[in-house]
Each structure stands twice: as C-alpha cells, then as structure tokens.
PDB file of N, CA and C in Angstrom:
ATOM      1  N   UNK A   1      18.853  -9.409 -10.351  1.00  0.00           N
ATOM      2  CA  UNK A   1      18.094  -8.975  -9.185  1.00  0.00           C
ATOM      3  C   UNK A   1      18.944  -9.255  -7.937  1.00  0.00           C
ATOM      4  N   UNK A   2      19.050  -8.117  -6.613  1.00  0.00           N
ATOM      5  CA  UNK A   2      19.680  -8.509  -5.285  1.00  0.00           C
ATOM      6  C   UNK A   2      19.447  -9.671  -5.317  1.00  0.00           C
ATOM      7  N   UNK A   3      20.019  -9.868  -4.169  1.00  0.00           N
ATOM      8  CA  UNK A   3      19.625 -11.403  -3.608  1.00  0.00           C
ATOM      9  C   UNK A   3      18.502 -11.335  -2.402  1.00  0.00           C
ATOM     10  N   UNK A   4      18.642  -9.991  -2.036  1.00  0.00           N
ATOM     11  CA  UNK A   4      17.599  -9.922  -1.016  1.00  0.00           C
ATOM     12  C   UNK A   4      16.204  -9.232  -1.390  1.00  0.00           C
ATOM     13  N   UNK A   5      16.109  -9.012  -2.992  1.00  0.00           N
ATOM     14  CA  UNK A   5      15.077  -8.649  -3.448  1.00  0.00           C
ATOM     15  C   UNK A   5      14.199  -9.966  -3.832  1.00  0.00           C
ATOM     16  N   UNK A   6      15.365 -10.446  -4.394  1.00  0.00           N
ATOM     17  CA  UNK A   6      14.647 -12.131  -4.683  1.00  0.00           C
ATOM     18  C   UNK A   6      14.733 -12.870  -3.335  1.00  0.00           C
ATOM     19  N   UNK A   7      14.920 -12.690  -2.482  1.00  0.00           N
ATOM     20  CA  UNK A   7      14.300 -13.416  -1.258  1.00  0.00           C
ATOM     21  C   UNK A   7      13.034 -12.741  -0.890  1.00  0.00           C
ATOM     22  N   UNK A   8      12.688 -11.902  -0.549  1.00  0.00           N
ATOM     23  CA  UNK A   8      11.669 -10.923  -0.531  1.00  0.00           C
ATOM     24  C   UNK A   8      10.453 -11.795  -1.437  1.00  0.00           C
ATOM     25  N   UNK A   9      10.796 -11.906  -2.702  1.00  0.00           N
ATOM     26  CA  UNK A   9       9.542 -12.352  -3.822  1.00  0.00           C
ATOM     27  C   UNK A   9       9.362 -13.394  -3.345  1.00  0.00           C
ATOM     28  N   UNK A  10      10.519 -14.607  -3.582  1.00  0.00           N
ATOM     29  CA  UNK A  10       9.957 -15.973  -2.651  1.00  0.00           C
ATOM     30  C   UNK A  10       9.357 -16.165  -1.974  1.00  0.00           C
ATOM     31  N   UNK A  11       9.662 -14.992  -0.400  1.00  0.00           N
ATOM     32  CA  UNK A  11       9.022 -15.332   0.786  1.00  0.00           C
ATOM     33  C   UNK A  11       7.529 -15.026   0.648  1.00  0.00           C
ATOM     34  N   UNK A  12       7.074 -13.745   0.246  1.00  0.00           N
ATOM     35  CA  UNK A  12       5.987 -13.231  -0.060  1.00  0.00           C
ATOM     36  C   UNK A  12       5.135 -14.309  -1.100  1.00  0.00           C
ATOM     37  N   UNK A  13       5.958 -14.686  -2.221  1.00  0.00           N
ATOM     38  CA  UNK A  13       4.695 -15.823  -3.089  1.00  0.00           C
ATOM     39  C   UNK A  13       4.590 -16.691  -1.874  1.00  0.00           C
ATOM     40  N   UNK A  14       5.402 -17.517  -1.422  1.00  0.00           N
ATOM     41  CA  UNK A  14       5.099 -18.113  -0.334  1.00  0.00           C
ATOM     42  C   UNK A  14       4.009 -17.725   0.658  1.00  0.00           C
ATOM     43  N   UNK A  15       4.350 -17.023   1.531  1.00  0.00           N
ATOM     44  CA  UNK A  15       3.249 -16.255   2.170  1.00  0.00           C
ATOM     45  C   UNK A  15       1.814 -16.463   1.393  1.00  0.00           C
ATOM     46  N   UNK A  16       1.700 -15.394   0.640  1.00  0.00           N
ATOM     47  CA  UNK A  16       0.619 -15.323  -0.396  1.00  0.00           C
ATOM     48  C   UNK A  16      -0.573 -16.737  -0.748  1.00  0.00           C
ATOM     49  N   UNK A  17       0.464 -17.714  -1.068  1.00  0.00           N
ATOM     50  CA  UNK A  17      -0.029 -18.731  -1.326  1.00  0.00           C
ATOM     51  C   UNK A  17      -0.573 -19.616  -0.353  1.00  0.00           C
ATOM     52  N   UNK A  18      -0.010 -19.684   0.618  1.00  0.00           N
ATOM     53  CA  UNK A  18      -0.510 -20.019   2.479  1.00  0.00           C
ATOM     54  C   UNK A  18      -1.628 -19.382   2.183  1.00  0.00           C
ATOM     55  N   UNK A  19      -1.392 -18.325   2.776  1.00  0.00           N
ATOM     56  CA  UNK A  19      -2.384 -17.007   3.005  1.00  0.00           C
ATOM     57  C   UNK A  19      -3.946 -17.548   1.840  1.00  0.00           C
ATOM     58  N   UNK A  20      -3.838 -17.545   0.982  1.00  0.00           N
ATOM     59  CA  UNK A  20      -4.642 -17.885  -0.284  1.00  0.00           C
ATOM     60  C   UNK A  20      -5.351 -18.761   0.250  1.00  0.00           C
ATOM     61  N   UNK A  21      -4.650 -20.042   0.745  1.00  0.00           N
ATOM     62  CA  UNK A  21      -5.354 -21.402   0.731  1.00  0.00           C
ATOM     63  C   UNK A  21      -6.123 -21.425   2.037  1.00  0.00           C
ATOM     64  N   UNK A  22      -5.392 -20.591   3.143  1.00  0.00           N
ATOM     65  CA  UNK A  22      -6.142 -20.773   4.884  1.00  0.00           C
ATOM     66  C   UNK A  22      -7.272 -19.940   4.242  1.00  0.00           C
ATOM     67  N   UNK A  23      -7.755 -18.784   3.791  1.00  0.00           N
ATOM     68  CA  UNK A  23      -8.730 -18.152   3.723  1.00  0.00           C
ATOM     69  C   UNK A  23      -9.802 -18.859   2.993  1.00  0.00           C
ATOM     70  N   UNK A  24      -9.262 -18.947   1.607  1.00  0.00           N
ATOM     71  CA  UNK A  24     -10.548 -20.146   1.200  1.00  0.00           C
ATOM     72  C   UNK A  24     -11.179 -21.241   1.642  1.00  0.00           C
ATOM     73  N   UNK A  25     -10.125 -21.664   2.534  1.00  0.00           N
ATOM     74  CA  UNK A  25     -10.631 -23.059   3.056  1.00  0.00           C
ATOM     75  C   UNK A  25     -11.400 -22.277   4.385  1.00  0.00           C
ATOM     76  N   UNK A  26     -11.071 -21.132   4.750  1.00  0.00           N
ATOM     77  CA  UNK A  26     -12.094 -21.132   5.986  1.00  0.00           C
ATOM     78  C   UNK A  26     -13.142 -20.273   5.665  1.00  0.00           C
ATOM     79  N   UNK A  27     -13.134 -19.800   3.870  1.00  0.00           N
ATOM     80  CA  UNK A  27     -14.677 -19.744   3.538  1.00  0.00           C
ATOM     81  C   UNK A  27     -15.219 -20.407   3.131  1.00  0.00           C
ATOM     82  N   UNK A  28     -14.759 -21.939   3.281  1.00  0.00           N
ATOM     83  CA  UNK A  28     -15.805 -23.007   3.005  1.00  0.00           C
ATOM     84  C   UNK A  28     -15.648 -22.864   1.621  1.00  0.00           C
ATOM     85  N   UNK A  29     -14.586 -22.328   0.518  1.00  0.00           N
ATOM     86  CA  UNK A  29     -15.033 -21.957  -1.300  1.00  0.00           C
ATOM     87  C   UNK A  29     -13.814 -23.393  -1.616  1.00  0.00           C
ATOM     88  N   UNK A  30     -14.160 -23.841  -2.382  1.00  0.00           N
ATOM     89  CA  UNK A  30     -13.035 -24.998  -2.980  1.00  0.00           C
ATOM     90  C   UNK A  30     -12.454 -24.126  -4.134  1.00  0.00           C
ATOM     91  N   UNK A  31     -11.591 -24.526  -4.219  1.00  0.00           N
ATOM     92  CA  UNK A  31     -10.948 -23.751  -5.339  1.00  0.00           C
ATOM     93  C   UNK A  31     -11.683 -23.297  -7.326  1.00  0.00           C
ATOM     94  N   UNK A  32     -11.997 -23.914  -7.329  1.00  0.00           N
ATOM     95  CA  UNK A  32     -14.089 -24.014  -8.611  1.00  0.00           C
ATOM     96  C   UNK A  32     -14.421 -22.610  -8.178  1.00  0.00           C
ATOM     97  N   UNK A  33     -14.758 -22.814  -7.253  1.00  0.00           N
ATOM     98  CA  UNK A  33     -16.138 -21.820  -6.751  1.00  0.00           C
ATOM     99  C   UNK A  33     -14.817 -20.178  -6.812  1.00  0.00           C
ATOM    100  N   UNK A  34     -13.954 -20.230  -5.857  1.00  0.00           N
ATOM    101  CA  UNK A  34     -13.604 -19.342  -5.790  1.00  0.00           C
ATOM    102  C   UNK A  34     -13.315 -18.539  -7.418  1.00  0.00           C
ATOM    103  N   UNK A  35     -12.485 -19.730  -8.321  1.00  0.00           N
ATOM    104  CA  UNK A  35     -12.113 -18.948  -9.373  1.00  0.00           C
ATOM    105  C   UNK A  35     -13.300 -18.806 -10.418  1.00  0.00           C
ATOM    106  N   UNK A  36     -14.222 -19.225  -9.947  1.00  0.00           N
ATOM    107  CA  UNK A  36     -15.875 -18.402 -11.059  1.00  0.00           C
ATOM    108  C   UNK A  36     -16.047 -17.224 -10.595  1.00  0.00           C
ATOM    109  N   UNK A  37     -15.843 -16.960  -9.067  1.00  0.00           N
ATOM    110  CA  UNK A  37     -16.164 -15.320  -8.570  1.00  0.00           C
ATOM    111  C   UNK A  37     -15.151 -14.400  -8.838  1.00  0.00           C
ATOM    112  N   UNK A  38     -13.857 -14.936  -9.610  1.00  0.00           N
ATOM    113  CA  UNK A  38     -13.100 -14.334  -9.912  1.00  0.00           C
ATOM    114  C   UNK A  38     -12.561 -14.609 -11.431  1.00  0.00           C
ATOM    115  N   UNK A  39     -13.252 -15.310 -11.845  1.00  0.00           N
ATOM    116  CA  UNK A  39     -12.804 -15.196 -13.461  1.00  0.00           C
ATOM    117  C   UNK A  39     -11.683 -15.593 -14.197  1.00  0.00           C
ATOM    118  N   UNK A  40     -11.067 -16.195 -12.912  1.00  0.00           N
ATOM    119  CA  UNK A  40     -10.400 -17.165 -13.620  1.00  0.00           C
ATOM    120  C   UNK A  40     -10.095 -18.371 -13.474  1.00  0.00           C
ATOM    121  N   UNK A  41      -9.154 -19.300 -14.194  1.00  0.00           N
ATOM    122  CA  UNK A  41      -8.981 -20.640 -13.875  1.00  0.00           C
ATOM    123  C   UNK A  41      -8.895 -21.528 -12.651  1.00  0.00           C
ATOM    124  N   UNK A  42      -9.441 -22.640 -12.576  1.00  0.00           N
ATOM    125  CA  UNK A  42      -9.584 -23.221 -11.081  1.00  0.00           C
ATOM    126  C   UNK A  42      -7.731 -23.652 -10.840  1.00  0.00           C
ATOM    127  N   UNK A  43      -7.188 -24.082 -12.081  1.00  0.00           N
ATOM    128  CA  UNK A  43      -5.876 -24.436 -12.150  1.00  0.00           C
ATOM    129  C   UNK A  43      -4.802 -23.436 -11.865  1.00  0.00           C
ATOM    130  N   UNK A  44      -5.298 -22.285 -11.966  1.00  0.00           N
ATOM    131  CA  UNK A  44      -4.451 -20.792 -11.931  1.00  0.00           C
ATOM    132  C   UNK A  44      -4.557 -20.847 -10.364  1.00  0.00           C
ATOM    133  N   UNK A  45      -5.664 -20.861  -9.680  1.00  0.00           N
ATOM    134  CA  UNK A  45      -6.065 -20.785  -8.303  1.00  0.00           C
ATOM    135  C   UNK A  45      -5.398 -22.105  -7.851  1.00  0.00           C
ATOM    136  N   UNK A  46      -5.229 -23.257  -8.166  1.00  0.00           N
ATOM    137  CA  UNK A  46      -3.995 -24.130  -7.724  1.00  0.00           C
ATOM    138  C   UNK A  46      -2.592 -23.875  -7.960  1.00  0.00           C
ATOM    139  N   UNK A  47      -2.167 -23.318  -8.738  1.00  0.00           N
ATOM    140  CA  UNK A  47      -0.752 -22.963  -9.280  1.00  0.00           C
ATOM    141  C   UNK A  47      -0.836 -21.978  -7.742  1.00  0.00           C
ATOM    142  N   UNK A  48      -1.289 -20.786  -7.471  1.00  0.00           N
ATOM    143  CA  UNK A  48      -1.218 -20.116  -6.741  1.00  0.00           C
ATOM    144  C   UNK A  48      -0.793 -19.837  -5.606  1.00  0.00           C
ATOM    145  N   UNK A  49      -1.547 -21.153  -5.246  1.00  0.00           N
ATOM    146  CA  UNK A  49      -1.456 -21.470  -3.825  1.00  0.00           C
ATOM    147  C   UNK A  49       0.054 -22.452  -3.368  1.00  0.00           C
ATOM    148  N   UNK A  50      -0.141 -23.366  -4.452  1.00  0.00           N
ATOM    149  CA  UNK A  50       1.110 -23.757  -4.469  1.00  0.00           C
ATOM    150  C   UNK A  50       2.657 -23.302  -5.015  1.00  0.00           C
ATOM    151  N   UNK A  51       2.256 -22.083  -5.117  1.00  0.00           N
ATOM    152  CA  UNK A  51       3.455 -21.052  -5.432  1.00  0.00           C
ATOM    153  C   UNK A  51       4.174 -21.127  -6.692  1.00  0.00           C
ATOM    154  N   UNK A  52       3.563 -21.781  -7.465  1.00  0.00           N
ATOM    155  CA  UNK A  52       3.924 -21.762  -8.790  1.00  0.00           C
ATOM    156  C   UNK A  52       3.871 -20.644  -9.581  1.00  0.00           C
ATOM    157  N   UNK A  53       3.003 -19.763  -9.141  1.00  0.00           N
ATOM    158  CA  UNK A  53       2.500 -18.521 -10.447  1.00  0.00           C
ATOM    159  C   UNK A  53       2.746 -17.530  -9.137  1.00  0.00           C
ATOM    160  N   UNK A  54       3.354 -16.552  -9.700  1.00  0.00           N
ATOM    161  CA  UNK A  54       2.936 -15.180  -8.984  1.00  0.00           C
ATOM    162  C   UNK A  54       1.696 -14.190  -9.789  1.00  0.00           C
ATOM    163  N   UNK A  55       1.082 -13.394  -8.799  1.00  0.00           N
ATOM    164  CA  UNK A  55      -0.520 -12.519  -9.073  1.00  0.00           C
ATOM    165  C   UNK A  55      -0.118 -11.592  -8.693  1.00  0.00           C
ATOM    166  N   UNK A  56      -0.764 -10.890 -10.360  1.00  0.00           N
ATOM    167  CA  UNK A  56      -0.648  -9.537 -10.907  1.00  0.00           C
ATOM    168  C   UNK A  56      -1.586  -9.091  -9.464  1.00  0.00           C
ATOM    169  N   UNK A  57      -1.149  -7.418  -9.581  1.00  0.00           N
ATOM    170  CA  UNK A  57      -1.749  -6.517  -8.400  1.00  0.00           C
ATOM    171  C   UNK A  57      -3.305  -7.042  -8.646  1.00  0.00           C
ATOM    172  N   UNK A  58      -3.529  -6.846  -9.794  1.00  0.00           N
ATOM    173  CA  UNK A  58      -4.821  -7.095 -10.065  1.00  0.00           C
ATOM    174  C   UNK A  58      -5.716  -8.525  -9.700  1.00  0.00           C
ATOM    175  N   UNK A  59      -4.846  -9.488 -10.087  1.00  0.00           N
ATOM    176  CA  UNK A  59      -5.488 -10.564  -9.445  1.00  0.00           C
ATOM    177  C   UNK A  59      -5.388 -10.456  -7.973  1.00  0.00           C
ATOM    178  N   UNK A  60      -4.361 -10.883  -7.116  1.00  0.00           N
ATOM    179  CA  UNK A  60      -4.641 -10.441  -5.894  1.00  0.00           C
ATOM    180  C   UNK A  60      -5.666  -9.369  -5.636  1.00  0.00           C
ATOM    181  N   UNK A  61      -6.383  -8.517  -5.879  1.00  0.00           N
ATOM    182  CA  UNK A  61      -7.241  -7.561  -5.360  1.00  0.00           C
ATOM    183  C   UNK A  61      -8.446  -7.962  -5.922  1.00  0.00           C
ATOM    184  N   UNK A  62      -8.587  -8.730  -6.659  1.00  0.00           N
ATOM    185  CA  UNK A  62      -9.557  -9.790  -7.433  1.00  0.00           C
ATOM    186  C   UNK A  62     -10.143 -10.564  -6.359  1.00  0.00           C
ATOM    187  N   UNK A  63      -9.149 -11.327  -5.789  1.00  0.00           N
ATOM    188  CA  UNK A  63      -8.894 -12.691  -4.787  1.00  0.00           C
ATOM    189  C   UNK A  63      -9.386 -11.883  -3.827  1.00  0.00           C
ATOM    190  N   UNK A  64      -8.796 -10.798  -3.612  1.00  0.00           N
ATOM    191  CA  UNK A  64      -9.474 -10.543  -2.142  1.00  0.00           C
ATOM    192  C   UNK A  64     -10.329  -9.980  -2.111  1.00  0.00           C
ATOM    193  N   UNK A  65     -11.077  -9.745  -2.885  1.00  0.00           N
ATOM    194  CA  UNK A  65     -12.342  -9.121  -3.001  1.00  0.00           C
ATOM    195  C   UNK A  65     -13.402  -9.876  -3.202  1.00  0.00           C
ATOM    196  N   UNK A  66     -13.149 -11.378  -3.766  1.00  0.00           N
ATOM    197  CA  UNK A  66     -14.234 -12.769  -3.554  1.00  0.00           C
ATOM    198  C   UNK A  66     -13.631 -13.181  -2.548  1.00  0.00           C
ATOM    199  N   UNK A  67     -13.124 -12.911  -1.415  1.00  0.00           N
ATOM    200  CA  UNK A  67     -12.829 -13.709  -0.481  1.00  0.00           C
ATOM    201  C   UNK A  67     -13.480 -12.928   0.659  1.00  0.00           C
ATOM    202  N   UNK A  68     -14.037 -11.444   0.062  1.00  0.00           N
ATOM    203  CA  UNK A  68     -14.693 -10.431   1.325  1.00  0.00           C
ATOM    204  C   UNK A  68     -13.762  -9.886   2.025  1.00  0.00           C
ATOM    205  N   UNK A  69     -12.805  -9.522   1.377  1.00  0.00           N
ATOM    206  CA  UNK A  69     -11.899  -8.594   1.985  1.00  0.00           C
ATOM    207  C   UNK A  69     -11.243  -7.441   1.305  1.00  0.00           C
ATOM    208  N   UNK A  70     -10.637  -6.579   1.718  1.00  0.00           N
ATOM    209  CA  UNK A  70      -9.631  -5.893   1.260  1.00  0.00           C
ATOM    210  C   UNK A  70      -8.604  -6.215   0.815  1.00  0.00           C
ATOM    211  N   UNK A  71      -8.341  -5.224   0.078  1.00  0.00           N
ATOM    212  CA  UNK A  71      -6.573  -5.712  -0.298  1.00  0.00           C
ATOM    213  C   UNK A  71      -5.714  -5.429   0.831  1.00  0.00           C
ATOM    214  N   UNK A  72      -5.922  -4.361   1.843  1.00  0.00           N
ATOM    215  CA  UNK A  72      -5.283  -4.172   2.997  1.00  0.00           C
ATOM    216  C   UNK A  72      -5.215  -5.101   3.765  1.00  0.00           C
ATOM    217  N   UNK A  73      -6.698  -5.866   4.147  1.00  0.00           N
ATOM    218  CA  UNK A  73      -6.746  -6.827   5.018  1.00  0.00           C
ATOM    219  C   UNK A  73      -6.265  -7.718   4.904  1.00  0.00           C
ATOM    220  N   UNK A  74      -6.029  -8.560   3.167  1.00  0.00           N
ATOM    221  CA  UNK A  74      -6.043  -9.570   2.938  1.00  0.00           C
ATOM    222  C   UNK A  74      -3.795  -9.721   3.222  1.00  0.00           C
ATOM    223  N   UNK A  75      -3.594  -8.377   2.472  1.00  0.00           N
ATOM    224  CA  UNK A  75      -1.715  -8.137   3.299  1.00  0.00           C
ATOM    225  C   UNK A  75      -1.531  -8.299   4.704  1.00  0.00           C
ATOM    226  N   UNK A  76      -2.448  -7.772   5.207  1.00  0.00           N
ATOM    227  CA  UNK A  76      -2.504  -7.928   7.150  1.00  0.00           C
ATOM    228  C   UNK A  76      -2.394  -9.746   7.774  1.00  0.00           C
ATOM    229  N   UNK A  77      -3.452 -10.241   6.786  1.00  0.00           N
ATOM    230  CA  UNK A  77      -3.411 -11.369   6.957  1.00  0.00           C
ATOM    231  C   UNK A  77      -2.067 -12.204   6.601  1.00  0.00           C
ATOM    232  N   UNK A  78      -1.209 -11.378   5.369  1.00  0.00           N
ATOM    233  CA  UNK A  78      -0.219 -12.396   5.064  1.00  0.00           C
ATOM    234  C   UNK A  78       0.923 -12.304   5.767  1.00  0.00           C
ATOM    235  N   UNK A  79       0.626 -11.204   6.539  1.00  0.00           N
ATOM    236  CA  UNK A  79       1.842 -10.591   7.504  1.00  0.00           C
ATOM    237  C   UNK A  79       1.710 -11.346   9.010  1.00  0.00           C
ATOM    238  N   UNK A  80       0.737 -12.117   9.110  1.00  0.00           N
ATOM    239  CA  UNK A  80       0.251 -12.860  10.704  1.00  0.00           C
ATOM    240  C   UNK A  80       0.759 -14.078  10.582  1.00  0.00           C
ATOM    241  N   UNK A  81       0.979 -14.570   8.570  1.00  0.00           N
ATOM    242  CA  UNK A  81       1.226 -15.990   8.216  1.00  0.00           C
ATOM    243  C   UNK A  81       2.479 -16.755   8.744  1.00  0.00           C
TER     244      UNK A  81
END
C-alpha cells in the first residue's frame, strides 16, 4: 500500500475513533448501551474508539444511525475533529 494511502487509513481510524467517543459521550450512551442498539459487542465499541479495529461501511452506518445521525453527518463530524 502507498504510503500516503496508509496515512490516510490511520488518520481517518483515528479521527473515527475520536469522533465515536465525543458523540457517545455527548449522548449520554456508555459504551453497553450504545452496542445493544447496535448489535454488537461493548468490547468491539472499545476497540473502536481506541483505534484498534477498523468498521466495516456497515458498522459505521450502524453507529451512526444509534447515535441519530447520518452517515453524512456523522463524516461531517469527523471532518471538524
């Protein structure tokens, strides 16, 4: 892979995972709650945030859809991060 493709992925899981954690925490969801409205692991939803795992299109649009957002919005947001 470039090197500037794989900087790209870094920065973005990065991002992502910020992004992940400011939103939940300012919907008041602990990480439990969020991953029951989304079906999956509370530990997957920690890996996440802490940039351990990257999320399939699908999870991300998962996430942002128990978080009350778009998938547009929820990119808008990671782009302000």
């Amino acid at each position: 892979m470039p090197n500037l493709l794989r900087y790209f992925y870094v920065v973005m899981a990065k991002t992502y995972g910020q992004t992940l954690k400011s939103i939940r925490e300012e919907r008041g969801l602990s990480q439990e709650e969020l991953a029951f409205k989304t079906n999956l692991h509370r530990t997957y939803i920690s890996l996440l945030e802490r940039d351990h795992k990257s999320p399939s299109l699908r999870t991300v649009t998962a996430i942002a859809t128990a978080l009350g957002l778009t998938l547009l919005e929820f990119v808008q947001l990671m782009s302000e991060e």
